[in-house]
N, C-alpha and C. Protein backbone atom coordinates (compact mmCIF):
# COMPACT_ATOMS: atom_id res chain seq x y z
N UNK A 1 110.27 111.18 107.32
CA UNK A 1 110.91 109.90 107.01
C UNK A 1 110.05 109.12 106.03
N UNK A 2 110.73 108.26 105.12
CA UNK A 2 110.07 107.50 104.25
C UNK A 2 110.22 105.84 104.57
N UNK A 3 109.05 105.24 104.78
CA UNK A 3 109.47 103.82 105.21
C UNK A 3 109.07 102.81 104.15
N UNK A 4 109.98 101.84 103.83
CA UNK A 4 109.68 101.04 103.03
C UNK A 4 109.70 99.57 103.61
N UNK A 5 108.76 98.43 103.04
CA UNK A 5 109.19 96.91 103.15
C UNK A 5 110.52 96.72 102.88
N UNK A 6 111.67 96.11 103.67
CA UNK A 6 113.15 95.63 103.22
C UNK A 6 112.79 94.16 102.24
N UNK A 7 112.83 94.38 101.03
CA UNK A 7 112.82 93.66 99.76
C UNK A 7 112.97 92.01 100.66
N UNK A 8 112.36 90.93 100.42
CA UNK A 8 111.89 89.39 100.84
C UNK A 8 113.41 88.83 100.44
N UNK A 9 113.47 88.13 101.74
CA UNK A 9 115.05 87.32 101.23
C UNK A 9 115.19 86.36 102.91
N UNK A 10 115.84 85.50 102.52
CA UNK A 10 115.93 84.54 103.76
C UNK A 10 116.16 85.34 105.15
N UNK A 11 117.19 86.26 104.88
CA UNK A 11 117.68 87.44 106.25
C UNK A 11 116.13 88.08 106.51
N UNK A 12 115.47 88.29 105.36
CA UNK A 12 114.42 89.38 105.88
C UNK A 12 113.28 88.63 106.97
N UNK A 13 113.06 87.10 106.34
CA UNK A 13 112.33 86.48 106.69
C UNK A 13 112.88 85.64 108.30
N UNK A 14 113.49 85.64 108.44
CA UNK A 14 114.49 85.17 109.76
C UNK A 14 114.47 86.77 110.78
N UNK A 15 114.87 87.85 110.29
CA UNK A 15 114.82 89.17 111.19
C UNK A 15 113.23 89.18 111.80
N UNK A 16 111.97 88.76 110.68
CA UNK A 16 110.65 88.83 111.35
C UNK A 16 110.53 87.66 112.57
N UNK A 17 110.77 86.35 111.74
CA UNK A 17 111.05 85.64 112.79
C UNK A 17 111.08 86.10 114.22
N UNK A 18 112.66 86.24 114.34
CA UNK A 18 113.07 86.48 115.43
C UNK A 18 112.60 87.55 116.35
N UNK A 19 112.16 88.70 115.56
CA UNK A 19 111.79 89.80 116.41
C UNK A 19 110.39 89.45 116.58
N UNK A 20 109.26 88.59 116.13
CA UNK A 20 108.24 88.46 116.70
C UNK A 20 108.30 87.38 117.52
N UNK A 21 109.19 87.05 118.05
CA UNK A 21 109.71 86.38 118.86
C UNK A 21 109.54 87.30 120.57
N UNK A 22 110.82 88.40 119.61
CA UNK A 22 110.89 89.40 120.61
C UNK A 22 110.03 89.84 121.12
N UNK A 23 108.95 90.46 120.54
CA UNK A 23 107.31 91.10 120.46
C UNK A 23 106.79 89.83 121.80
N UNK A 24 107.20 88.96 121.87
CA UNK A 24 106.24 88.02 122.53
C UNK A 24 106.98 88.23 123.65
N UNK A 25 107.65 88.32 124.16
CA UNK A 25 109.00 88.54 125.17
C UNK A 25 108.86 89.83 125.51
N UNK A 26 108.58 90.86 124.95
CA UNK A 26 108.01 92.02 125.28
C UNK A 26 106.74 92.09 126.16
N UNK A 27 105.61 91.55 125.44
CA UNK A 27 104.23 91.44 125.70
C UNK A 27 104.44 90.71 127.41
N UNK A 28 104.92 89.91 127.75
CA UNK A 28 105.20 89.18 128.77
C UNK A 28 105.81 89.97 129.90
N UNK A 29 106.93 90.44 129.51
CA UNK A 29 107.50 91.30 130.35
C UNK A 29 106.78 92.48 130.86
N UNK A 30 105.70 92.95 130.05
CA UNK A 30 105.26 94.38 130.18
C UNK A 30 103.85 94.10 131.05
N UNK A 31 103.09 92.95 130.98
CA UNK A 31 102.33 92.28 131.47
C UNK A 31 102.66 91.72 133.23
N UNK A 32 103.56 91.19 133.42
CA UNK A 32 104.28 91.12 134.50
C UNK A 32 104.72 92.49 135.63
N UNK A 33 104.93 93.55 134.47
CA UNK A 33 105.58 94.73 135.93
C UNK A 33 103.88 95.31 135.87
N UNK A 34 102.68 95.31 134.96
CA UNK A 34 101.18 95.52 135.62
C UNK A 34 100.72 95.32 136.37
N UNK A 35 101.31 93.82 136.48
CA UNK A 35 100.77 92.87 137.42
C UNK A 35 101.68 92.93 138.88
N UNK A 36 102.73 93.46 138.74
CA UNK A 36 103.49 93.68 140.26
C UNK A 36 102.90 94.92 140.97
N UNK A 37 102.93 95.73 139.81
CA UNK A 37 102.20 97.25 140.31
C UNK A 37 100.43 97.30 140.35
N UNK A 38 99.60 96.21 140.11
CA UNK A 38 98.30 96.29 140.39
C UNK A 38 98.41 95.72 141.79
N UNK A 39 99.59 94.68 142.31
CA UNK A 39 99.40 93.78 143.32
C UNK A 39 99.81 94.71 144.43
N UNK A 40 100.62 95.78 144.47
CA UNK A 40 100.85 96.95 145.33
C UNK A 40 99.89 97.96 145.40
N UNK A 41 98.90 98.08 144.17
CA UNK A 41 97.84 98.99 144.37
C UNK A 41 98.25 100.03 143.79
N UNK A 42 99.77 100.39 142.71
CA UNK A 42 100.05 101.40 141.92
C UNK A 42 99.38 101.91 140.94
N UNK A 43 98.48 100.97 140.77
CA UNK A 43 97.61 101.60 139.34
C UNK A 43 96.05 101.63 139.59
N UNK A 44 95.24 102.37 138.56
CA UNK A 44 94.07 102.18 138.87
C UNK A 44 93.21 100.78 138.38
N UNK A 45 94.05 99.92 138.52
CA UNK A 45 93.36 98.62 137.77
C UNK A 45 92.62 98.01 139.09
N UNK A 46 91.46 97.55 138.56
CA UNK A 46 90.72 96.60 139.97
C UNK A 46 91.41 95.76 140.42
N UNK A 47 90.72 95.25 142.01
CA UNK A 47 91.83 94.30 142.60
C UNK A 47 91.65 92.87 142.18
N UNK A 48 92.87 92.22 141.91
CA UNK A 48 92.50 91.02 141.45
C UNK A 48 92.92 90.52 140.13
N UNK A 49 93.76 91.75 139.34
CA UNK A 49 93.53 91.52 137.86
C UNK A 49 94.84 91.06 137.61
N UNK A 50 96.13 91.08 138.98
CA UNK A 50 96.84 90.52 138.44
C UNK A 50 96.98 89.71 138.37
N UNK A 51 96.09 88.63 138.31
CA UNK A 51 96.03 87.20 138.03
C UNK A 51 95.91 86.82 136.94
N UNK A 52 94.79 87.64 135.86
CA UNK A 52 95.05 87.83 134.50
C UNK A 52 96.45 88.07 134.09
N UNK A 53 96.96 89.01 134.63
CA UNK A 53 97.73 89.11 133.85
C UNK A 53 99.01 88.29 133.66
N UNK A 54 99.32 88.13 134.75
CA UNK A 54 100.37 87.22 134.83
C UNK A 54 99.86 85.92 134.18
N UNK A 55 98.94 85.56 134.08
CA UNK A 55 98.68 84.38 133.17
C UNK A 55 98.78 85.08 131.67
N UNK A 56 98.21 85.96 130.89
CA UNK A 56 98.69 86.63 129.82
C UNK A 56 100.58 86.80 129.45
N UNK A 57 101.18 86.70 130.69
CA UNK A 57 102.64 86.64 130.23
C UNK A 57 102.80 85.24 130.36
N UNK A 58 102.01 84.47 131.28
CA UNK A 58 102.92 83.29 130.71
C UNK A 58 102.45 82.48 129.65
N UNK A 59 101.62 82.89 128.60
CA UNK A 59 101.10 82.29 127.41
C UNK A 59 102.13 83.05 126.55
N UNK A 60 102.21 84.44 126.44
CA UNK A 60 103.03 84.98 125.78
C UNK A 60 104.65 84.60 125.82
N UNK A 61 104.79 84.47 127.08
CA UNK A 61 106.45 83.56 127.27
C UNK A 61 106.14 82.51 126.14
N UNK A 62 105.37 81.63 126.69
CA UNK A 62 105.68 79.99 125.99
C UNK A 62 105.37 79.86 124.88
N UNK A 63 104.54 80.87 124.00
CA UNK A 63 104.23 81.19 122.70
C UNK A 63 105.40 80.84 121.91
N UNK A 64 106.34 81.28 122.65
CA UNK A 64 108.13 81.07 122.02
C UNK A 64 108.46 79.96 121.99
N UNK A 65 108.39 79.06 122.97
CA UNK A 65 108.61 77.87 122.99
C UNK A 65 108.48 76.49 122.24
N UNK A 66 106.82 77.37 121.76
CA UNK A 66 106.18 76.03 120.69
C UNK A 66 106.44 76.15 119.37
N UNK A 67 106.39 75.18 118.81
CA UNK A 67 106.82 74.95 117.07
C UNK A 67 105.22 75.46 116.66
N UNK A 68 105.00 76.25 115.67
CA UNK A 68 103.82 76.48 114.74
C UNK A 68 104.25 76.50 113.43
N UNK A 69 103.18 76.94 112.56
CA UNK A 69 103.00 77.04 111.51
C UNK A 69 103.67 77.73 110.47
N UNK A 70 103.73 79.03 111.45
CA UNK A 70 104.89 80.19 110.76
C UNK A 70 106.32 80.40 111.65
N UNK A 71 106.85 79.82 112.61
CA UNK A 71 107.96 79.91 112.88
C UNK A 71 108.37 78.56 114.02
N UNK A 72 109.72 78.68 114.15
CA UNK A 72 110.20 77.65 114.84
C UNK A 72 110.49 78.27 116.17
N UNK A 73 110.41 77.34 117.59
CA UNK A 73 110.61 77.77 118.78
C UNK A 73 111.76 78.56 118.65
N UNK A 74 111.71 79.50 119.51
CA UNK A 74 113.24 80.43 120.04
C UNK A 74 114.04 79.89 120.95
N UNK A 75 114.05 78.69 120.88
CA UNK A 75 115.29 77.95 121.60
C UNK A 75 116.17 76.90 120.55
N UNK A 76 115.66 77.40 119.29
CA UNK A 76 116.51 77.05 117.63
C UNK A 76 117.21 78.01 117.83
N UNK A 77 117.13 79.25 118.35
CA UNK A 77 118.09 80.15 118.10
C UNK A 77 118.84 80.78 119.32
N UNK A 78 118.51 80.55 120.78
CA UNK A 78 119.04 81.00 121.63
C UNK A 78 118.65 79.99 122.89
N UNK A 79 119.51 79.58 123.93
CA UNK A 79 119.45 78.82 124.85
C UNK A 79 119.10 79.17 126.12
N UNK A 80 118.06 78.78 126.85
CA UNK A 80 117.61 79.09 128.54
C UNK A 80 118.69 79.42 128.91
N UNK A 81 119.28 80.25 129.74
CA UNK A 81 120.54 80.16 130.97
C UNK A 81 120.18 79.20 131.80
N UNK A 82 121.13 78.54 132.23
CA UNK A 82 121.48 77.15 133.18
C UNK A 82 120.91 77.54 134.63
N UNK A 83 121.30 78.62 134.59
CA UNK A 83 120.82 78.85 136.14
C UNK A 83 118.95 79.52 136.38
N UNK A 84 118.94 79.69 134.85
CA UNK A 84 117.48 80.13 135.20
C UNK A 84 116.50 78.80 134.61
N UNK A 85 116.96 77.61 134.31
CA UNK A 85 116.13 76.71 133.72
C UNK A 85 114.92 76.06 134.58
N UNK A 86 115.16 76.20 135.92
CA UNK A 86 114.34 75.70 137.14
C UNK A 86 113.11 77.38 136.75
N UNK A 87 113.29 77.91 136.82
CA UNK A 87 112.13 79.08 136.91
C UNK A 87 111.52 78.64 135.24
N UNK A 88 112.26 78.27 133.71
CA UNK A 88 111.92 78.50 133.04
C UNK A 88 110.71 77.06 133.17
N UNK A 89 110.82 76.20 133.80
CA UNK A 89 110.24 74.63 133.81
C UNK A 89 108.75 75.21 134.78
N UNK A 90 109.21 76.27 135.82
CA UNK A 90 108.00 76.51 136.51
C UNK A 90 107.09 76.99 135.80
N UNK A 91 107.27 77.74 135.06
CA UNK A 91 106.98 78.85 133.98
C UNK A 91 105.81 77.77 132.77
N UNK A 92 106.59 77.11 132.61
CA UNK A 92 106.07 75.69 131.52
C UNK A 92 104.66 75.15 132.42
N UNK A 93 105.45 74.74 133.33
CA UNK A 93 104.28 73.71 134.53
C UNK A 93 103.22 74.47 134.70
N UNK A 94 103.34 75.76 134.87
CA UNK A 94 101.85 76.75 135.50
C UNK A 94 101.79 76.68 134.30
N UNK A 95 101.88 77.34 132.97
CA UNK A 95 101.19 77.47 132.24
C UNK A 95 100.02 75.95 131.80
N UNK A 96 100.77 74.56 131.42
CA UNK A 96 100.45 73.73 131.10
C UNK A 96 99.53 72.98 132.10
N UNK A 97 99.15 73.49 133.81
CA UNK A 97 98.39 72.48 134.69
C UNK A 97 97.09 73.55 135.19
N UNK A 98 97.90 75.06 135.06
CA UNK A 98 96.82 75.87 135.29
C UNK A 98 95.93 76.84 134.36
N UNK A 99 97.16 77.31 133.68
CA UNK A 99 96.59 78.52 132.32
C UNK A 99 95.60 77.78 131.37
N UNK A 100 96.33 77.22 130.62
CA UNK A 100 96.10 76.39 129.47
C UNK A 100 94.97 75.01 129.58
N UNK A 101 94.98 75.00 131.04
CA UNK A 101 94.66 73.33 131.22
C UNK A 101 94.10 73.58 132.71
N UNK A 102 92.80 73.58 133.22
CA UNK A 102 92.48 73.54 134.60
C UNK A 102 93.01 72.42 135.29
N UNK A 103 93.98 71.87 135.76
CA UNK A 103 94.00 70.68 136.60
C UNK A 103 94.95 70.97 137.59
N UNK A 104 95.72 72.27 138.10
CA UNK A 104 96.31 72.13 139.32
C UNK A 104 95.11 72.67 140.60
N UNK A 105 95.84 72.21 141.63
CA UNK A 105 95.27 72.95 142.69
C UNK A 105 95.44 74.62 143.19
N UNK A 106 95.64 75.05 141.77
CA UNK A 106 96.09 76.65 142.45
C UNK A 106 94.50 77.11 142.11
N UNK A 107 93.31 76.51 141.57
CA UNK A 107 92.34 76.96 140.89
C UNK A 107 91.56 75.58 141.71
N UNK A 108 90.41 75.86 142.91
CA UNK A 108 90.02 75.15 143.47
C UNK A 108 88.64 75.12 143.66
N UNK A 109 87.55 73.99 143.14
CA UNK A 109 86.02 74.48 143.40
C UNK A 109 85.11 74.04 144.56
N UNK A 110 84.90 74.33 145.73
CA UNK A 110 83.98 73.76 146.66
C UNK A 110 82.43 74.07 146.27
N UNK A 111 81.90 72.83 146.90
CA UNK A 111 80.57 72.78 146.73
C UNK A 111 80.28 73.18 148.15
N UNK A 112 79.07 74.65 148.59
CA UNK A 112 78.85 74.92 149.65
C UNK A 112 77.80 74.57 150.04
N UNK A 113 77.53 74.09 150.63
CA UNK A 113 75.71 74.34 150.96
C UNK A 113 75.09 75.83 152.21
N UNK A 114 74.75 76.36 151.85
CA UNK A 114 74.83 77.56 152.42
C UNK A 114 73.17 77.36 153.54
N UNK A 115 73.56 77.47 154.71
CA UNK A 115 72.43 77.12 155.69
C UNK A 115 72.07 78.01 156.73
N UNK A 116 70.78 78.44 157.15
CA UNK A 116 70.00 79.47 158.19
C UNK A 116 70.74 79.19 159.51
N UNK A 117 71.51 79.77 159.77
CA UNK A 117 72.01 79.92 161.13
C UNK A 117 71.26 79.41 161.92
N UNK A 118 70.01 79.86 161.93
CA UNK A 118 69.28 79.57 163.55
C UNK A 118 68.74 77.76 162.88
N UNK A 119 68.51 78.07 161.72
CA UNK A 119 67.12 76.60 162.06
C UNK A 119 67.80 75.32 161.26
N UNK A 120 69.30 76.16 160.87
CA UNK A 120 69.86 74.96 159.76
C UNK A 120 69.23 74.75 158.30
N UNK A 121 68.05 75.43 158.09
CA UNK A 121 67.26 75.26 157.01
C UNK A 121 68.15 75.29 155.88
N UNK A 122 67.98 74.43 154.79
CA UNK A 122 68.78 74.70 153.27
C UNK A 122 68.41 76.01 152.81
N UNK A 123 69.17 77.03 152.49
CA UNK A 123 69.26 78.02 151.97
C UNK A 123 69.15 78.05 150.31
N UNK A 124 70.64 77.21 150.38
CA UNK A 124 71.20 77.25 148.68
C UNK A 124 72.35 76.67 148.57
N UNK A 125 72.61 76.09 147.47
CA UNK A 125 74.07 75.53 147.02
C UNK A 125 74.64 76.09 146.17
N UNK A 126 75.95 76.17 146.71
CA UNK A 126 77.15 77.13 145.56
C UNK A 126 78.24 76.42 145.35
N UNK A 127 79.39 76.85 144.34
CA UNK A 127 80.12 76.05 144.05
C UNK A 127 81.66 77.63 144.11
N UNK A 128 81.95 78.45 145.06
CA UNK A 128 83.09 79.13 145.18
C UNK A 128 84.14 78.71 144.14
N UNK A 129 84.97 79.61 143.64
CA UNK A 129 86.31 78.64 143.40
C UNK A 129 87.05 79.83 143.86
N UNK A 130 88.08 79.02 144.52
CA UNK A 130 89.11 80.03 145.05
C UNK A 130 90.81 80.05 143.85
N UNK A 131 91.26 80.84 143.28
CA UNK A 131 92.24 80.71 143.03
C UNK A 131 93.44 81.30 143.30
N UNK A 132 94.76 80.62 142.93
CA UNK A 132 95.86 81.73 143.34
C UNK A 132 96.69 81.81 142.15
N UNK A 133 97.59 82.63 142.07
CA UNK A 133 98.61 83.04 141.01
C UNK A 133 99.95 82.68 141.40
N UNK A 134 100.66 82.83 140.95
CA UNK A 134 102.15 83.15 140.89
C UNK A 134 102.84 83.83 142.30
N UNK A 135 103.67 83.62 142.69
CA UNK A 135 104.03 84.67 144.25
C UNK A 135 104.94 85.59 143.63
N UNK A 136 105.03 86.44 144.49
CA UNK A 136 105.84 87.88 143.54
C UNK A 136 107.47 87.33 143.70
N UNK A 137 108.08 85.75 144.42
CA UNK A 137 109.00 85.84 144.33
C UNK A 137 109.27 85.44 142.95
N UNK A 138 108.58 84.50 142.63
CA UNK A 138 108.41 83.72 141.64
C UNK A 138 108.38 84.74 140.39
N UNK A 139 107.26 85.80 139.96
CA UNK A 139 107.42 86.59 139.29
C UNK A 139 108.72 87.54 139.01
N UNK A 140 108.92 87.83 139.81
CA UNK A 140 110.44 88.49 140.18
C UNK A 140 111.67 87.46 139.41
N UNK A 141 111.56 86.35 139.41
CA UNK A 141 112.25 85.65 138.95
C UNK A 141 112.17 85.59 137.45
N UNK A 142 110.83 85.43 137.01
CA UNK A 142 110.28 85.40 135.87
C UNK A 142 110.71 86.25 134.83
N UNK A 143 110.65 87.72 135.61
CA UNK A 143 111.18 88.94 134.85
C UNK A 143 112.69 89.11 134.54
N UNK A 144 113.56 88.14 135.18
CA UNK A 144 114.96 88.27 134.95
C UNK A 144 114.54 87.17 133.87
N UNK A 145 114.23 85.50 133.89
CA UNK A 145 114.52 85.09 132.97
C UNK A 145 114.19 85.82 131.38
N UNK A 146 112.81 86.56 131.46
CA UNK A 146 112.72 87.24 130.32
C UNK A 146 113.69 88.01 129.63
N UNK A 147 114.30 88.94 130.98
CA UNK A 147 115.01 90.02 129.80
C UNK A 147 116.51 89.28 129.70
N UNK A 148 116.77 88.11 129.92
CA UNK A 148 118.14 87.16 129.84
C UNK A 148 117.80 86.85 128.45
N UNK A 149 116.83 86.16 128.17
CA UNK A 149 116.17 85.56 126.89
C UNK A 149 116.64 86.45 125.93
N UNK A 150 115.19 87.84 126.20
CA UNK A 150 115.53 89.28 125.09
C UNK A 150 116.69 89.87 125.13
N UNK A 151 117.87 89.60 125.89
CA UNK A 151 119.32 90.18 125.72
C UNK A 151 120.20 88.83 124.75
N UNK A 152 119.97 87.68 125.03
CA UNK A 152 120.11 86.95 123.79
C UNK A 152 119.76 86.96 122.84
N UNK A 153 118.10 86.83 122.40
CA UNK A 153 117.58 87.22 121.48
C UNK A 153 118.27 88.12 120.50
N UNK A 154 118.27 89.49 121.45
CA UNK A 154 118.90 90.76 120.57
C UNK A 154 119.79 90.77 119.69
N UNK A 155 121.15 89.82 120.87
CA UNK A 155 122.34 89.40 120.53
C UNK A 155 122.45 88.78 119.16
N UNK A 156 121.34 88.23 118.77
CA UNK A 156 121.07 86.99 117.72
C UNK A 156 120.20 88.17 116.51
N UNK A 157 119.89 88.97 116.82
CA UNK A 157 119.09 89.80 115.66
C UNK A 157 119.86 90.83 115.32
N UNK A 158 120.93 91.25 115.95
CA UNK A 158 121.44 92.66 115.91
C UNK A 158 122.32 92.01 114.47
N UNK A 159 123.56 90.90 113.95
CA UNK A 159 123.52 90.91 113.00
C UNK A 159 122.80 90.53 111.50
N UNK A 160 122.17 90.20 112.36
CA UNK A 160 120.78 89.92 110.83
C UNK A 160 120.37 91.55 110.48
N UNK A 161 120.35 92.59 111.20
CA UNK A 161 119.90 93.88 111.02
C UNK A 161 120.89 94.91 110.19
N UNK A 162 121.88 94.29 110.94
CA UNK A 162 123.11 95.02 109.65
C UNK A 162 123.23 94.96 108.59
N UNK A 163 122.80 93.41 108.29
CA UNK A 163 122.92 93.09 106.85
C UNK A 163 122.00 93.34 106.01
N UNK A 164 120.40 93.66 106.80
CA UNK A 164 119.80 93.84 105.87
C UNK A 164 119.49 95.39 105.68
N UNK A 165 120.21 96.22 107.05
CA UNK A 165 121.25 97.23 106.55
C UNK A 165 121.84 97.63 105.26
N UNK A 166 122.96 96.72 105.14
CA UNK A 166 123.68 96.91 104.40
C UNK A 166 123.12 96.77 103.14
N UNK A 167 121.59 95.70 102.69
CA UNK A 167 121.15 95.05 101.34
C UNK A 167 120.47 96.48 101.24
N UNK A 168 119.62 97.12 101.99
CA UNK A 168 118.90 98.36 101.80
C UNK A 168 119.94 99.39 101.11
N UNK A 169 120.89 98.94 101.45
CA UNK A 169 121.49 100.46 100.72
C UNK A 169 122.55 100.80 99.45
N UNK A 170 121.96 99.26 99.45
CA UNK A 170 122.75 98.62 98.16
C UNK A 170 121.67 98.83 97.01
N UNK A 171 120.54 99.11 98.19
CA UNK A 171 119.60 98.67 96.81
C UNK A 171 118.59 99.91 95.74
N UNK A 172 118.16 100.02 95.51
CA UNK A 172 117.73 101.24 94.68
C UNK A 172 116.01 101.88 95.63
N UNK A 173 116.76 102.46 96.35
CA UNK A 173 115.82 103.07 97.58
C UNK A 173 114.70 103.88 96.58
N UNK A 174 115.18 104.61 95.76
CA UNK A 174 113.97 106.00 95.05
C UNK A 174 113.14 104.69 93.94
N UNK A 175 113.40 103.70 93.87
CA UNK A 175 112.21 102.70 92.85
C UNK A 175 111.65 101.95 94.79
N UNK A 176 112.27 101.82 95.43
CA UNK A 176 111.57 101.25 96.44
C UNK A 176 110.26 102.15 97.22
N UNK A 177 110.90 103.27 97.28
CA UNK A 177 109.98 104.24 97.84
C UNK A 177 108.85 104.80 97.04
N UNK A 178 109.22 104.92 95.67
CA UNK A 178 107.96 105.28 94.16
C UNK A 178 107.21 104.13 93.82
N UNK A 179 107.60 102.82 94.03
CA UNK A 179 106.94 101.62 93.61
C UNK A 179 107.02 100.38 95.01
N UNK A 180 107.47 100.59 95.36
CA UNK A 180 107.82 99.71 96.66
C UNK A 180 106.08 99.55 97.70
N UNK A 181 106.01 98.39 98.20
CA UNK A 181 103.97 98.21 98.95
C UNK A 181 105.10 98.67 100.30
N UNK A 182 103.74 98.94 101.07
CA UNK A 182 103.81 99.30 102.51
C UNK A 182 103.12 98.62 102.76
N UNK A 183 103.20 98.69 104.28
CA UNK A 183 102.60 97.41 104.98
C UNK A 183 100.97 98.22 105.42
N UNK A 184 99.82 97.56 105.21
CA UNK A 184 98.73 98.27 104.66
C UNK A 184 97.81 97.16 105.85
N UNK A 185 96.83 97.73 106.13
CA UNK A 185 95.44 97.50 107.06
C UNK A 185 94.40 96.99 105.90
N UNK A 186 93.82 95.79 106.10
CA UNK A 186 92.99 95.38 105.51
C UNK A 186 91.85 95.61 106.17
N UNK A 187 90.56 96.46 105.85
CA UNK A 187 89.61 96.98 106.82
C UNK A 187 88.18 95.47 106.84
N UNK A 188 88.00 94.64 107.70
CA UNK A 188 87.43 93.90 107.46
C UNK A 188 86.13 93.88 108.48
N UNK A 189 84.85 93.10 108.12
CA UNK A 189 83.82 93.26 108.74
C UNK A 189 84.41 92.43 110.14
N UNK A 190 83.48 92.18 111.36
CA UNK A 190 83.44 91.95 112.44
C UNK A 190 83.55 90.86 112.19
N UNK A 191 82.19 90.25 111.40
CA UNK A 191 82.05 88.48 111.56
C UNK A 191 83.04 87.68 110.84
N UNK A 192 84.12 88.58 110.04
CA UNK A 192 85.23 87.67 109.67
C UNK A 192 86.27 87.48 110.59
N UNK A 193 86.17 87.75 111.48
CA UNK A 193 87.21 87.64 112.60
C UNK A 193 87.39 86.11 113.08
N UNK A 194 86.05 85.64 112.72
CA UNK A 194 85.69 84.20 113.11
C UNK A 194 86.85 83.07 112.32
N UNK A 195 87.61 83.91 111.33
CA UNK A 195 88.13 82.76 110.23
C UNK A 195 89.50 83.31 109.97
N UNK A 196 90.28 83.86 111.24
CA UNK A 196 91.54 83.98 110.78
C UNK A 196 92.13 83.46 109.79
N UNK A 197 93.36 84.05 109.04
CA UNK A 197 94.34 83.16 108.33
C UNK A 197 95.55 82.67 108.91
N UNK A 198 96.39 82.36 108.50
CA UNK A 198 97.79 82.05 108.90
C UNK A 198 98.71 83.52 108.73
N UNK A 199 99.02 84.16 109.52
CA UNK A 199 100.25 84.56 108.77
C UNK A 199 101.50 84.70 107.99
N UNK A 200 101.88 84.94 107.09
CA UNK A 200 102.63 85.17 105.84
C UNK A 200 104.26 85.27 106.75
N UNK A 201 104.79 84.54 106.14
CA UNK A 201 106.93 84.81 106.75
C UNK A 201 107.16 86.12 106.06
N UNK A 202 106.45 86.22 104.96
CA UNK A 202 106.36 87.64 104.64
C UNK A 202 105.40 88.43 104.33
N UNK A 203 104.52 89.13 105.52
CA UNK A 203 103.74 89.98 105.41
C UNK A 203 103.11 91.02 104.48
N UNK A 204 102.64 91.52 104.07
CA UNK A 204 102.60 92.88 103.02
C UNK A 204 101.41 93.65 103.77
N UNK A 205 100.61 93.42 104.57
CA UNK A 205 99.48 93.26 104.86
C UNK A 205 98.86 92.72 106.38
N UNK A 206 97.63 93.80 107.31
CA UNK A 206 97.58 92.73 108.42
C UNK A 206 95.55 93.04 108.62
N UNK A 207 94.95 92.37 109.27
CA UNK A 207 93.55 92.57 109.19
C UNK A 207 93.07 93.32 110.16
N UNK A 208 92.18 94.36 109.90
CA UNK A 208 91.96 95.17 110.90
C UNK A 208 90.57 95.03 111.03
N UNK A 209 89.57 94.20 111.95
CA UNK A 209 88.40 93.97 112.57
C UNK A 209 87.61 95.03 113.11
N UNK A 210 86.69 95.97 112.69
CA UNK A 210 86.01 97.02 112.69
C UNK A 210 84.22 96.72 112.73
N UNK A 211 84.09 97.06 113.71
CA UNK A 211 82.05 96.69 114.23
C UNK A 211 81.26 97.66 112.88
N UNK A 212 80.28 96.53 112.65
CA UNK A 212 79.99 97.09 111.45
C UNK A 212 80.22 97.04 110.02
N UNK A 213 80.15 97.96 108.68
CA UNK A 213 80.87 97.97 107.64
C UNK A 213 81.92 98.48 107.48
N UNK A 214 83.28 97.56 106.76
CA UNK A 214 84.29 98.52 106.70
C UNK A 214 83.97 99.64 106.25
N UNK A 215 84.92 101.08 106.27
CA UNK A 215 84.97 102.41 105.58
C UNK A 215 85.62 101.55 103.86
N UNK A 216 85.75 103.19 103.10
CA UNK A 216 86.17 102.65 102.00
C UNK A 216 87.21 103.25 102.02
């Protein structure tokens, strides 16, 4: 197979849009059934990690939500279901009191003073924190609102894909494929990692962070 960039045009730039939209809706979802199957003990992941993770989907959920730099929330283009808007608000709240922001009580720090049984003597002082996650009903819930979202979503990309379908084959494929850029790895040192850029509505190009000197 020969793959080419689909030539820059409002459709092209709206299909990235949307599907890195999708990509984020993915990442979330796939993060979530880890985290159901680490909490049963299906995988070899240590115990405990699905707490990560499920916080990793719900940054990746709400990633969608917020207005940035290079795209507009995905609720410009597709609407919560009514009946799932109470899970989508929970979803918001944990991220915004616990993920993002230490201030709920699901993430709790005691100060211990830890003392000799027999003589009471001061030992030492610690500061525990106990936390909790998400309950698997709650998650369970989570995972329907996702793939409700990505079945809208889809709904909303599948004709943007036709058309640019249809512009591809309108268009002079053998100068696209002989002269046409591919989407190419920029091999960059470690310590530039420190200074991301913005990403491009239209890409040509993505940075690839390598310990050491790049190759040539």
């Amino acid at each position: 197979m020969e793959f080419v960039l689909v030539p820059d045009c409002a459709d092209t730039r709206l299909f990235i849009e949307l599907s890195s939209h999708a990509a984020d809706l993915t990442e979330a979802r796939e993060a979530l059934t880890l985290a159901l199957s680490a909490s049963a003990g299906n995988t070899g992941l240590p115990g405990g990690v699905e707490r990560s993770l499920i916080a990793n989907a719900v940054m990746a959920y709400c990633r969608t939500f917020f207005a940035s730099k290079v795209r507009t929330p995905v609720t410009s283009f597709v609407q919560v279901p009514e009946e799932l808007v109470a899970t989508h608000d929970l979803v918001a709240r944990f991220r915004n009191r616990t993920i993002a922001h230490s201030q709920s009580d699901l993430s709790v720090t005691y100060p211990i003073g830890i003392l000799d049984a027999k003589t009471l003597n001061v030992l030492d002082v610690s500061a525990p924190t106990v936390c909790n996650t998400m309950p698997t009903e709650q998650v369970n819930s989570f995972i329907t609102l996702i793939d409700e979202m990505r079945r809208r979503l889809d709904d909303v990309i599948e004709p943007i894909r036709d058309r640019l379908k249809a512009m591809l084959t309108d268009a002079d494929r053998a100068a696209l494929v002989e002269r046409g850029p591919r989407p190419n790895a920029d091999l960059l040192q470690a310590q530039a990692f420190a200074h991301p850029a913005t990403r491009s509505p239209y890409p040509r190009s993505h940075p690839l962070y390598l310990s050491g000197s790049p190759h040539p």
